[in-house]
N, C-alpha and C. Protein backbone atom coordinates (compact mmCIF):
# COMPACT_ATOMS: atom_id res chain seq x y z
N UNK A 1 100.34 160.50 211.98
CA UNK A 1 100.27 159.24 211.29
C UNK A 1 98.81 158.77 211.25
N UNK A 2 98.47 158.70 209.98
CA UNK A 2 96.93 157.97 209.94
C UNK A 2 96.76 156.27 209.64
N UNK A 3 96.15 155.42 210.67
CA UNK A 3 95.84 154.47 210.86
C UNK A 3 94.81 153.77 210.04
N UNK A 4 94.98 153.12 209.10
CA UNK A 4 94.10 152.61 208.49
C UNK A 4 93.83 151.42 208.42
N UNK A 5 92.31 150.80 208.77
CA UNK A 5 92.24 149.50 209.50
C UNK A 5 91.62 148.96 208.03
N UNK A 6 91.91 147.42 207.87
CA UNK A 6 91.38 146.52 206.63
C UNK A 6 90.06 146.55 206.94
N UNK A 7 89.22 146.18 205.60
CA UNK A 7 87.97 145.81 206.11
C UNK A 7 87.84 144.47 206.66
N UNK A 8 87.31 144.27 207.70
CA UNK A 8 86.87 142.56 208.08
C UNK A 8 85.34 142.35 208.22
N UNK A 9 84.92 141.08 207.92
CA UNK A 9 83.70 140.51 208.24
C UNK A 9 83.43 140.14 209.39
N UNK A 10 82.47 139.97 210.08
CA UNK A 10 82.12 139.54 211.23
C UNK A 10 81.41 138.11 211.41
N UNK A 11 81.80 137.10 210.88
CA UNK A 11 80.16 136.34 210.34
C UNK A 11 80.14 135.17 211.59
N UNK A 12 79.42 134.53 211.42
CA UNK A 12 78.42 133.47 213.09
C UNK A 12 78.47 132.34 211.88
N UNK A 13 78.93 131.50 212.47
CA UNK A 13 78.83 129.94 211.85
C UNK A 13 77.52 129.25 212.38
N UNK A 14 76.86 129.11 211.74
CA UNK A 14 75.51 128.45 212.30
C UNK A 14 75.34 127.06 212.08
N UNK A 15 76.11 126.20 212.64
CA UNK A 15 75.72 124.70 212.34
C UNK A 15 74.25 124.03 213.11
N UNK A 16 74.65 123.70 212.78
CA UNK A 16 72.68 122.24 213.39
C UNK A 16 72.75 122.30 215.16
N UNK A 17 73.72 122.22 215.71
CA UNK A 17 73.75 122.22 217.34
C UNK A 17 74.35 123.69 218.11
N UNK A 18 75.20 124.40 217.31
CA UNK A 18 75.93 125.22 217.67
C UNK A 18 76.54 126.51 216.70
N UNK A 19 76.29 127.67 217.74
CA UNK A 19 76.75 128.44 216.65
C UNK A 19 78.05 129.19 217.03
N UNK A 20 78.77 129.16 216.39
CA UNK A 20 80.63 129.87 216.40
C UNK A 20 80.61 131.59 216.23
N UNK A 21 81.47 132.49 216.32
CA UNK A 21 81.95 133.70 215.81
C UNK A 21 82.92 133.61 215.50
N UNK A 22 83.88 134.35 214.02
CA UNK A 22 85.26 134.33 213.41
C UNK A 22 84.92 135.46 213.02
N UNK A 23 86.07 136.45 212.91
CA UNK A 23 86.48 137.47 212.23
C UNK A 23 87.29 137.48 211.36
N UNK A 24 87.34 137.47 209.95
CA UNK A 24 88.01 137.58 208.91
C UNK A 24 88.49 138.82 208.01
N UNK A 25 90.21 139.07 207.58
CA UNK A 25 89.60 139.80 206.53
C UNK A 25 88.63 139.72 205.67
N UNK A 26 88.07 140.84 204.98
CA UNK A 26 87.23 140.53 203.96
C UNK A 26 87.64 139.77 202.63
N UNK A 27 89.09 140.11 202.23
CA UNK A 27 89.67 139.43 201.06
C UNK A 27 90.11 138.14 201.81
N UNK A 28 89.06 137.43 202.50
CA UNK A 28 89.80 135.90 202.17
C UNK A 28 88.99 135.44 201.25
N UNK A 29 89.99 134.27 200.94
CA UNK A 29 89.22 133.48 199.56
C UNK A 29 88.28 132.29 200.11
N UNK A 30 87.65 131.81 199.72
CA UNK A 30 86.51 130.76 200.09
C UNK A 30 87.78 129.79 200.73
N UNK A 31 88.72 129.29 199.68
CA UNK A 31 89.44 127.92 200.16
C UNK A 31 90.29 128.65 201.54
N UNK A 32 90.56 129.73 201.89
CA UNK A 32 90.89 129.77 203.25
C UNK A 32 90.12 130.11 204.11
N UNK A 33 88.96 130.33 203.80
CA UNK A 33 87.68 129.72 204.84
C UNK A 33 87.71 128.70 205.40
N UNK A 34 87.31 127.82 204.20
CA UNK A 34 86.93 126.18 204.57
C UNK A 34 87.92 126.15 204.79
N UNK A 35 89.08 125.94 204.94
CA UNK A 35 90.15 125.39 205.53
C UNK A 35 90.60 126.21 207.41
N UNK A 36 90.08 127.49 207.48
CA UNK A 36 90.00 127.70 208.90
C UNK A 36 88.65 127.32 209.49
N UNK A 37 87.58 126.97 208.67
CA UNK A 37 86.10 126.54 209.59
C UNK A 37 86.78 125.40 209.64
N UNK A 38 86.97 124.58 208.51
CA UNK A 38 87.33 122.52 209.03
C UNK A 38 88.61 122.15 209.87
N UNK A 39 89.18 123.54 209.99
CA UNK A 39 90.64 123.14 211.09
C UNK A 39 90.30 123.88 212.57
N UNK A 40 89.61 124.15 212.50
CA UNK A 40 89.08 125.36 213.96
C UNK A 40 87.99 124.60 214.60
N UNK A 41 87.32 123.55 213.68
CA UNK A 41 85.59 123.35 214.56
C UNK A 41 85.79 121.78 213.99
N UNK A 42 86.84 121.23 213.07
CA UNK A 42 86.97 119.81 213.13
C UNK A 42 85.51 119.55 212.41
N UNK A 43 85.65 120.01 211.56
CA UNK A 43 84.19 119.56 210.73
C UNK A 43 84.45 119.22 209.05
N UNK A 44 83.69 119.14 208.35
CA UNK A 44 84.34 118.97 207.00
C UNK A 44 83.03 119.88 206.46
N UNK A 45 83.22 120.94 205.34
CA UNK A 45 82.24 121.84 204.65
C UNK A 45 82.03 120.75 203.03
N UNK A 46 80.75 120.68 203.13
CA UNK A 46 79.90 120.13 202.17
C UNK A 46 79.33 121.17 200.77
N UNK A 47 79.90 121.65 200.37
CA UNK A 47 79.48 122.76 199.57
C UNK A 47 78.07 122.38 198.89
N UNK A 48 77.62 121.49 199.01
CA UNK A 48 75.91 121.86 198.92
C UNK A 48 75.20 122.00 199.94
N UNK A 49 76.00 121.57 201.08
CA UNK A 49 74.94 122.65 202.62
C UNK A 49 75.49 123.42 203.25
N UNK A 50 76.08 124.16 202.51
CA UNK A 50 77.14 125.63 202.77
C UNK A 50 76.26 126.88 202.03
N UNK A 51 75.30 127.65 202.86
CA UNK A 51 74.91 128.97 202.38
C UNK A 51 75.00 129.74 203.05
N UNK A 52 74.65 130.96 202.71
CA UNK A 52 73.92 132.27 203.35
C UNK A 52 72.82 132.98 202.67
N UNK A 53 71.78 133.67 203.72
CA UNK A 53 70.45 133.87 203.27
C UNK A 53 70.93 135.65 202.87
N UNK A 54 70.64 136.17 201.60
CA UNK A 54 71.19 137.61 201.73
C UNK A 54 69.64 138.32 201.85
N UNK A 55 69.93 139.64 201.77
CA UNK A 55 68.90 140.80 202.38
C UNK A 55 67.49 140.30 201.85
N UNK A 56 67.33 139.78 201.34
CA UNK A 56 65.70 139.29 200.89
C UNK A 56 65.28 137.74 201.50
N UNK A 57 66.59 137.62 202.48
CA UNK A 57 66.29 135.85 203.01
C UNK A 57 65.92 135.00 201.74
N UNK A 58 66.62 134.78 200.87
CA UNK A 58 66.76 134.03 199.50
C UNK A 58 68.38 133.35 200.56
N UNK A 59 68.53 131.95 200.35
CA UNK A 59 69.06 130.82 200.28
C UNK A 59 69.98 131.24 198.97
N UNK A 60 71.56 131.44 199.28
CA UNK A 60 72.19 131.32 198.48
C UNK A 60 73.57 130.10 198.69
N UNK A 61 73.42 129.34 197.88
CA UNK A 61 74.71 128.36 198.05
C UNK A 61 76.18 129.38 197.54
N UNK A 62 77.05 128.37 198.62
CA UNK A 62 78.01 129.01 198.45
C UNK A 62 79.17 127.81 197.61
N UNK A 63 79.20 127.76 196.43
CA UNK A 63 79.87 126.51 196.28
C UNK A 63 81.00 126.78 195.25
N UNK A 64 81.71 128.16 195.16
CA UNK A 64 82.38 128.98 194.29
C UNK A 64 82.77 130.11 194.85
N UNK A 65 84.46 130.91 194.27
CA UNK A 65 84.45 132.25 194.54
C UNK A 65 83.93 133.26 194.34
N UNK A 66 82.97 132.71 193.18
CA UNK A 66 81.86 133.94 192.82
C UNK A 66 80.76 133.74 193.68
N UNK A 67 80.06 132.71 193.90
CA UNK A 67 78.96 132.68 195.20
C UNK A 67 79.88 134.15 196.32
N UNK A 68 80.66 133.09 197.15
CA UNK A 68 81.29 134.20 198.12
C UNK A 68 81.85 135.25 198.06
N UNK A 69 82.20 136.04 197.21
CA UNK A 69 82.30 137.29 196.17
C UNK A 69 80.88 138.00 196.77
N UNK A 70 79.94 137.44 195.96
CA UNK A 70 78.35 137.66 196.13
C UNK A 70 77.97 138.20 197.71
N UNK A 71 78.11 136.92 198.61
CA UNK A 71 78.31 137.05 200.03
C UNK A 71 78.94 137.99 200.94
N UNK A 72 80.23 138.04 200.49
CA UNK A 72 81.21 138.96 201.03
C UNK A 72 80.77 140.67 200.68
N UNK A 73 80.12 140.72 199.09
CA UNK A 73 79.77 141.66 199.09
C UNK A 73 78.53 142.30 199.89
N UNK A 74 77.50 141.83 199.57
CA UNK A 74 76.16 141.83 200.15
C UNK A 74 76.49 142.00 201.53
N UNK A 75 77.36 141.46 202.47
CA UNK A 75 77.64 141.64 203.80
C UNK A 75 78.04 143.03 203.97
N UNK A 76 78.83 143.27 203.31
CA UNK A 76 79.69 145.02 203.60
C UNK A 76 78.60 146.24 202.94
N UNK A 77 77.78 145.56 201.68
CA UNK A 77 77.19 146.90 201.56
C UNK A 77 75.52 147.30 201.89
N UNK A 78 74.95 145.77 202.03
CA UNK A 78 73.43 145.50 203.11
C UNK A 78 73.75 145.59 204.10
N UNK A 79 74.55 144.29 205.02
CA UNK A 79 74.74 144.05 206.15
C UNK A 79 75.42 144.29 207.28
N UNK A 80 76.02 145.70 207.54
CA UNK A 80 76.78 146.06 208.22
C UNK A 80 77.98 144.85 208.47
N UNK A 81 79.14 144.21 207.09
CA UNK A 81 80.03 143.62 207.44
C UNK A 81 79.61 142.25 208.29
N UNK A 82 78.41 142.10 208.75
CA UNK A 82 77.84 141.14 209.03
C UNK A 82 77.55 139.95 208.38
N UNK A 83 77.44 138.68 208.57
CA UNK A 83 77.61 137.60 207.46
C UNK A 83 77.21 136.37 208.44
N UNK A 84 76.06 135.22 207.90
CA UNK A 84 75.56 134.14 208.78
C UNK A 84 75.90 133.07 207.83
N UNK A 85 76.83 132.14 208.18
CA UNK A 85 77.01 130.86 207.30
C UNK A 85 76.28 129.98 207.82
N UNK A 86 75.04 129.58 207.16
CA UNK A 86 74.54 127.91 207.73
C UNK A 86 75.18 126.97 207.35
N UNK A 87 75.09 125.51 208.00
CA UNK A 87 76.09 124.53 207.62
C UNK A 87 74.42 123.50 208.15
N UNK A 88 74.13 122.72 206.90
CA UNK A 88 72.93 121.98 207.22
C UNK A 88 73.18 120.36 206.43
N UNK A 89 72.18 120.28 206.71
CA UNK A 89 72.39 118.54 206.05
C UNK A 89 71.55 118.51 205.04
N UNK A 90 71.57 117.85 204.00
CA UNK A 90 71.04 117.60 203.21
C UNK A 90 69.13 117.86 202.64
């Protein structure tokens, strides 16, 4: 019998005081993100200080399923499945 594991992300929540680890499949959708970051860490996601920096450290907002599409991809095929969400203020 061959075992075949989903792909998952690995990504570090990086807020202003503290930073988290979650493991996700890779096919989650943005809205069940934000809804396990704002029910897990009691925070509310601001989608204009919601990014990630991809392989050239370029600032990408994440404020769409195509942003995180973008993200999700760039993680699995730059970043070893790796993925850093900042959460900043304004």
């Amino acid at each position: 019998m061959k075992l075949v594991l989903k792909a998952q992300l690995s990504i570090t929540l990086a807020f202003l005081v503290r930073n988290y680890s979650i493991i996700i499949p890779y096919e989650t959708s943005l809205k069940d993100l934000i809804n396990t970051i704002e029910q897990r860490y009691n925070v509310k996601v601001n989608h204009s200080n919601f990014y990630f920096k991809n392989a050239v450290n370029d600032r990408i907002n994440i404020v769409d399923e195509e942003d995180w599409f973008v993200a999700r991809f760039e993680a699995k095929e730059v970043m070893n499945n790796k993925l850093v969400l900042y959460f900043s203020r304004s």
